[in-house]
C-alpha atoms as a PDB file:
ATOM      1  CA  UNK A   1      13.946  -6.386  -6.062  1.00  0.00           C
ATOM      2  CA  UNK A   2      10.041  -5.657  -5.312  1.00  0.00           C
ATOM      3  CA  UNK A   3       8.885  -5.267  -1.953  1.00  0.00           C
ATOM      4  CA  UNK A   4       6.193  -7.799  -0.867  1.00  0.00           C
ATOM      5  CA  UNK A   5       4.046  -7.125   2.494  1.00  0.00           C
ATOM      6  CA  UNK A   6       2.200  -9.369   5.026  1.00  0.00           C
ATOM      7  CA  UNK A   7      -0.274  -8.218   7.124  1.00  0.00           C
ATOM      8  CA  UNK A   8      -0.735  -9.999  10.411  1.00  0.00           C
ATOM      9  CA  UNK A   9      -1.812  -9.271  13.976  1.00  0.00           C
ATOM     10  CA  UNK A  10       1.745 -10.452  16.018  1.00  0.00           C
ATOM     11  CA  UNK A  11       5.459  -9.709  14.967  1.00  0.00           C
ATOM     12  CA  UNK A  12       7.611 -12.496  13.635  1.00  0.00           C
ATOM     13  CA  UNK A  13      11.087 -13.284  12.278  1.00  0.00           C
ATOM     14  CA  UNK A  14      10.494 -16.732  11.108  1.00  0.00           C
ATOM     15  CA  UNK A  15       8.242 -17.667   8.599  1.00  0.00           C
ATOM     16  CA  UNK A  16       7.160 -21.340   9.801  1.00  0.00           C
ATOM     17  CA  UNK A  17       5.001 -23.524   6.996  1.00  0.00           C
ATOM     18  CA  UNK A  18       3.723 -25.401   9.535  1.00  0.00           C
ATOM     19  CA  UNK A  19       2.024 -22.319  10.926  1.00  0.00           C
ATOM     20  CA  UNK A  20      -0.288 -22.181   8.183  1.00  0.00           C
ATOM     21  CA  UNK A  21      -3.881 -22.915   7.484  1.00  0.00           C
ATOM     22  CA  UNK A  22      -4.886 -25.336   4.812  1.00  0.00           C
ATOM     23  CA  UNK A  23      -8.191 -24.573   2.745  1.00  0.00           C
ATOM     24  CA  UNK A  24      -7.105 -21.627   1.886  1.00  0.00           C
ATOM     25  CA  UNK A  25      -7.080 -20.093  -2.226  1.00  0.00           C
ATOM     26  CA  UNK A  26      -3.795 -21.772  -3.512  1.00  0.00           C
ATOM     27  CA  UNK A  27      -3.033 -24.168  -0.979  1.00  0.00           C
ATOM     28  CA  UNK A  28      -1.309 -24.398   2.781  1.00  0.00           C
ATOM     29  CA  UNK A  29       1.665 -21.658   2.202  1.00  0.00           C
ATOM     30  CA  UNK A  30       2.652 -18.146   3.061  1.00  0.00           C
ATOM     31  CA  UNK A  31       0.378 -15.589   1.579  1.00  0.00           C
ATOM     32  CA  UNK A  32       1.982 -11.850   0.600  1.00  0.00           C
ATOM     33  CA  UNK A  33       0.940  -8.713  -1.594  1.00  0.00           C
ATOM     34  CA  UNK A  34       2.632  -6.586  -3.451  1.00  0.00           C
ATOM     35  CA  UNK A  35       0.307  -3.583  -1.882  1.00  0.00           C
ATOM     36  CA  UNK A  36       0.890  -2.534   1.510  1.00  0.00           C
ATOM     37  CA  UNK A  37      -2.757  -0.854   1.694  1.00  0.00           C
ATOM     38  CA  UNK A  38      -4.112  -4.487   0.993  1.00  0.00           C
ATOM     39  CA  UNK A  39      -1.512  -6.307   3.628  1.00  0.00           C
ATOM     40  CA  UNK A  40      -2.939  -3.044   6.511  1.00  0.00           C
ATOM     41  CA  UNK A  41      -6.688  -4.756   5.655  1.00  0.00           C
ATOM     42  CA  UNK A  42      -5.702  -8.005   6.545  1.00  0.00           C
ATOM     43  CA  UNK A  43      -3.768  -7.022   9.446  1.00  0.00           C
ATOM     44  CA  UNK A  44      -6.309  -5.214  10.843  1.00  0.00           C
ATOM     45  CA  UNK A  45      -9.506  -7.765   9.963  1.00  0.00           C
ATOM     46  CA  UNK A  46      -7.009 -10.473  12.074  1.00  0.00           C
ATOM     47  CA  UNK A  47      -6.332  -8.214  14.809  1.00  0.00           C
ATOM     48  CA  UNK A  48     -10.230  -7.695  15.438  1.00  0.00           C
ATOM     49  CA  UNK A  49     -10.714 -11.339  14.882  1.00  0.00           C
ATOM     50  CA  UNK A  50      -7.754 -12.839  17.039  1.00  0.00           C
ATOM     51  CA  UNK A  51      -6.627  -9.834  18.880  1.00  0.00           C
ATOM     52  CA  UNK A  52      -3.082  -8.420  18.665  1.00  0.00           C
ATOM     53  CA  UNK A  53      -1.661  -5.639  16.951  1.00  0.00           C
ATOM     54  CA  UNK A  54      -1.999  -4.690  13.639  1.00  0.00           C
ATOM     55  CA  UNK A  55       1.975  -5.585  11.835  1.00  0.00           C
ATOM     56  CA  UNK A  56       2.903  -5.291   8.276  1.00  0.00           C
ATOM     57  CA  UNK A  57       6.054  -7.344   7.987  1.00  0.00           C
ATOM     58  CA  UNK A  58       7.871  -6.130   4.718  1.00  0.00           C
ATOM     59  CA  UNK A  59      10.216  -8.682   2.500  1.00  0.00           C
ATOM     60  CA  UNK A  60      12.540  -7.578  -0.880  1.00  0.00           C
ATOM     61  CA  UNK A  61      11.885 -10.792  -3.175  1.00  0.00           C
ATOM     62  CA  UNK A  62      14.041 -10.721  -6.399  1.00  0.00           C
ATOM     63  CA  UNK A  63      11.740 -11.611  -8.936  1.00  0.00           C
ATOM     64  CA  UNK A  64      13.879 -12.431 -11.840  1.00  0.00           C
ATOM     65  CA  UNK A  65      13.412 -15.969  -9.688  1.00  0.00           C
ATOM     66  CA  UNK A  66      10.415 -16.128 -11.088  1.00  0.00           C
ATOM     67  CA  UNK A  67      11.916 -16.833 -14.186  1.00  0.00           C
ATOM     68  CA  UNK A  68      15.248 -17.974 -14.155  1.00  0.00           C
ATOM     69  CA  UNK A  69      14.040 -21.340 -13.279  1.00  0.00           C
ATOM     70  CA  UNK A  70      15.299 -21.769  -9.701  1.00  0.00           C
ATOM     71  CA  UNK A  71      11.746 -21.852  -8.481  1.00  0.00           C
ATOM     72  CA  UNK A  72       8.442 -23.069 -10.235  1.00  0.00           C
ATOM     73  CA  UNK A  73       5.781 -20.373 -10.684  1.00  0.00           C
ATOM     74  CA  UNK A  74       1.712 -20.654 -11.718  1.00  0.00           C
ATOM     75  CA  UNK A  75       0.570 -16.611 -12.230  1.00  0.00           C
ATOM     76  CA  UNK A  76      -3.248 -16.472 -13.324  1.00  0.00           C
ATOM     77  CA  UNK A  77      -3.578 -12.882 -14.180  1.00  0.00           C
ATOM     78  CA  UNK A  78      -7.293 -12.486 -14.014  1.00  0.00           C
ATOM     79  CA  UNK A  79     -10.340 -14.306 -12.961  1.00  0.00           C
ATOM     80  CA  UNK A  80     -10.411 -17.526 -15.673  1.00  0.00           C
ATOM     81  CA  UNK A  81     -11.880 -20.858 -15.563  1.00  0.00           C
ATOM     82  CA  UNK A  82      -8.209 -22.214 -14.896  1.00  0.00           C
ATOM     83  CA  UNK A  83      -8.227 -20.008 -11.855  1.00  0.00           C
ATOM     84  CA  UNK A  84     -11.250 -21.325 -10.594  1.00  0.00           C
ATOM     85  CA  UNK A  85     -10.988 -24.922 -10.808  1.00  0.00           C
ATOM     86  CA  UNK A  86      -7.292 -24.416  -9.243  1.00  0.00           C
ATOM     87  CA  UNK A  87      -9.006 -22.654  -6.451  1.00  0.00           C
ATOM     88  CA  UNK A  88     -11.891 -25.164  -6.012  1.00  0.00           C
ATOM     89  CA  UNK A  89      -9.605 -27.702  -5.633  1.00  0.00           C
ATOM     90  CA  UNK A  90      -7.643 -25.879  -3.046  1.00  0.00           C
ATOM     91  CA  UNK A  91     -10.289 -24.595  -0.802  1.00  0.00           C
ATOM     92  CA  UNK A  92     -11.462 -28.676  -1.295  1.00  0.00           C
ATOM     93  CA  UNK A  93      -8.321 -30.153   0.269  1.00  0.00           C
ATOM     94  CA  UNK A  94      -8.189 -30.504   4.139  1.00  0.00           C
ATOM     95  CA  UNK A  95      -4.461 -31.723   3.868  1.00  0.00           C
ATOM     96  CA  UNK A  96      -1.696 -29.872   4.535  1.00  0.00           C
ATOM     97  CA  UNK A  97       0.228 -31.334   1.382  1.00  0.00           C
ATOM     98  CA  UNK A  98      -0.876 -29.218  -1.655  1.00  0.00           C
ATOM     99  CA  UNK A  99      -2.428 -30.575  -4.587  1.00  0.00           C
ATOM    100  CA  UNK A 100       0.213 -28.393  -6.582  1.00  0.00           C
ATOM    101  CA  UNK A 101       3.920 -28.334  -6.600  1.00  0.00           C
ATOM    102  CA  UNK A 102       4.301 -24.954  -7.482  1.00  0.00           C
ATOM    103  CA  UNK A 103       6.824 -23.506  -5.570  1.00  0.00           C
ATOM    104  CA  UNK A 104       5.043 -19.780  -5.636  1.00  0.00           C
ATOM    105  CA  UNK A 105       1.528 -18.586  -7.447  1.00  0.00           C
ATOM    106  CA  UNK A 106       0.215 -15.194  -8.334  1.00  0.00           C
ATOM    107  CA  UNK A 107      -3.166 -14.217  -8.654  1.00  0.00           C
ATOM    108  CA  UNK A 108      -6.459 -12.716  -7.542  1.00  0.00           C
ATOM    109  CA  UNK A 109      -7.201 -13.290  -4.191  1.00  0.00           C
ATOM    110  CA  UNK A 110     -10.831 -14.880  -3.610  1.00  0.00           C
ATOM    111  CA  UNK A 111     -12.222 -12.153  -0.896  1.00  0.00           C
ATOM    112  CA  UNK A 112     -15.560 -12.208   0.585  1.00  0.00           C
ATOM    113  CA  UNK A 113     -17.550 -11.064  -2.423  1.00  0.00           C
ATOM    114  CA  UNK A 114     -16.032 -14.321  -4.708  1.00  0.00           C
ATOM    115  CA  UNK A 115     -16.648 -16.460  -1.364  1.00  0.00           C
ATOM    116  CA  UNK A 116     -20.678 -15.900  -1.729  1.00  0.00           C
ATOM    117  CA  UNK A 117     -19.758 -16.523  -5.289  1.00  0.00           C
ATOM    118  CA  UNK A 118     -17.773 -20.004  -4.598  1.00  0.00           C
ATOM    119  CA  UNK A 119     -20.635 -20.740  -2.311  1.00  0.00           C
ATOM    120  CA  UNK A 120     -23.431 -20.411  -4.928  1.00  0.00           C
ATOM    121  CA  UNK A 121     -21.249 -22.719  -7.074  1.00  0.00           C
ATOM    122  CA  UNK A 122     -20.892 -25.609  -4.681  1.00  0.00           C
ATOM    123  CA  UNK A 123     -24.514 -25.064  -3.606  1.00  0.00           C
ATOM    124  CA  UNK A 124     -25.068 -25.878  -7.163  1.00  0.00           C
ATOM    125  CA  UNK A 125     -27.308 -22.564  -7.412  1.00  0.00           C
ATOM    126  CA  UNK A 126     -24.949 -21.261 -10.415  1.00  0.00           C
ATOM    127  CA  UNK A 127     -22.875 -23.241 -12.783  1.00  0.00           C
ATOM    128  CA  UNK A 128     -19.137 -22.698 -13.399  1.00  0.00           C
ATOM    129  CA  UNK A 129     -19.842 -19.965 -16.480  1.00  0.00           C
ATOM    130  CA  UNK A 130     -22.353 -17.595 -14.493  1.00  0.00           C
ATOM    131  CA  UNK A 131     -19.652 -18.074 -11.704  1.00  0.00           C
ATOM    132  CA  UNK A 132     -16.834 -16.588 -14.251  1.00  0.00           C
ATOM    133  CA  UNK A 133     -19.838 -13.978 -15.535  1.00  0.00           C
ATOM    134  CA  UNK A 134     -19.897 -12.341 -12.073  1.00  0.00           C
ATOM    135  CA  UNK A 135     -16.522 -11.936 -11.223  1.00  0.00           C
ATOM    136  CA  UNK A 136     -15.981 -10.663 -14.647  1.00  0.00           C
ATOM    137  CA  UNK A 137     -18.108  -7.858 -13.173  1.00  0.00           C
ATOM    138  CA  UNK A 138     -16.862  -7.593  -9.790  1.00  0.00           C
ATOM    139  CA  UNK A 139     -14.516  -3.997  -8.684  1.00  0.00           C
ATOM    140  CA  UNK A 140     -11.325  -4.252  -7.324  1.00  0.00           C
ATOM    141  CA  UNK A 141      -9.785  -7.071  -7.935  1.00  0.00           C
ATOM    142  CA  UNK A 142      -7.015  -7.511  -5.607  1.00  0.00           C
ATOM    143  CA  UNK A 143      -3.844  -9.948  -6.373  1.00  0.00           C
ATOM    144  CA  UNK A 144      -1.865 -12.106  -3.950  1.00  0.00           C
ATOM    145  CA  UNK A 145       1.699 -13.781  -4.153  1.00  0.00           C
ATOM    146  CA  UNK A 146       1.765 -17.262  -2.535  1.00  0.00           C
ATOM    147  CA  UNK A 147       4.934 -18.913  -1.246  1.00  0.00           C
ATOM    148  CA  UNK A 148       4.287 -22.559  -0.571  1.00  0.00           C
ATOM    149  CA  UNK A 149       7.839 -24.510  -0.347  1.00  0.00           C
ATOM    150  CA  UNK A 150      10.657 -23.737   1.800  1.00  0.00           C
ATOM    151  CA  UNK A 151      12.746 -23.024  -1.207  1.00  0.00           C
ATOM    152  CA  UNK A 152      10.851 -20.101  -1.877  1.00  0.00           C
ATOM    153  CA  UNK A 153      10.481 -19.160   1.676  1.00  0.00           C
ATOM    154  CA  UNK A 154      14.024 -18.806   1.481  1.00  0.00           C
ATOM    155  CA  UNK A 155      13.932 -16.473  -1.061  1.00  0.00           C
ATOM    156  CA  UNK A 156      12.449 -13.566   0.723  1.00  0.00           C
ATOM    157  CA  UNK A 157      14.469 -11.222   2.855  1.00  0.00           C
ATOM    158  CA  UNK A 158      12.506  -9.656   5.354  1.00  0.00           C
ATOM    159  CA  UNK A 159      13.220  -5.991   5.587  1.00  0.00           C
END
């Protein structure tokens, strides 16, 4: 099993769909990391935004699921065209249904640096290559698991 973290700035036991935002990088879901440091930044950056306490809820997640076939899984391992459009057209939809079906998806996490990126894009002041170009030199590139069905909420144990 690998340990999965979610940084947040109240306790909780239930992990509630409904709860979540929608525009967000892979749709309107429950977002986790694999590194704790990461999940600590998050917590924190909430907890000065929306007050609180800073809580790193842990979860074991079995990830042969990812492949046995119980649960569909996208994973875009670096910053690629494919990734882009599939976050475009994420951050795009104000619905809480997701344009995916995808049960869970891995991959870089748009922070603020790919943001003024994403902006310059649909500003039209770079096109989709010089886009790519830049993040191909960006530094620390940070990951993120998404969990957007119940089914594969119900696959995490928190811990």
């Amino acid at each position: 099993c690998m340990k999965l973290y979610h940084g947040t700035n109240k306790p909780f036991t239930e992990i509630e769909l409904s709860k979540s935002q929608v525009g967000k990088d892979f749709g309107c879901g429950f977002y986790l990391s694999a590194n704790e440091a990461q999940a600590r930044e998050l917590a924190e950056f909430k907890t000065n935004l929306l007050g609180g306490a800073p809580t790193i809820l842990t979860y074991e997640f079995d990830e042969e699921k990812l492949h046995d076939g119980s649960l569909s899984f996208q994973s875009f391992d670096s910053y690629t065209r494919e990734w882009a459009d599939f976050i475009f057209a994420n951050r795009n939809n104000h619905s809480r249904e997701n344009i995916h079906s995808f049960d869970i998806v891995y991959g870089p996490i748009a922070n603020d640096k790919v943001g003024v990126q994403i902006r310059n894009v649909l500003e039209n002041n770079i096109d989709m290559d010089t886009f790519l170009e830049r993040l191909h030199y960006m530094k620390g590139i940070t990951f993120q698991y998404f969990f957007a069905t119940q089914k594969a909420i119900n696959s995490l144990r928190l811990i």
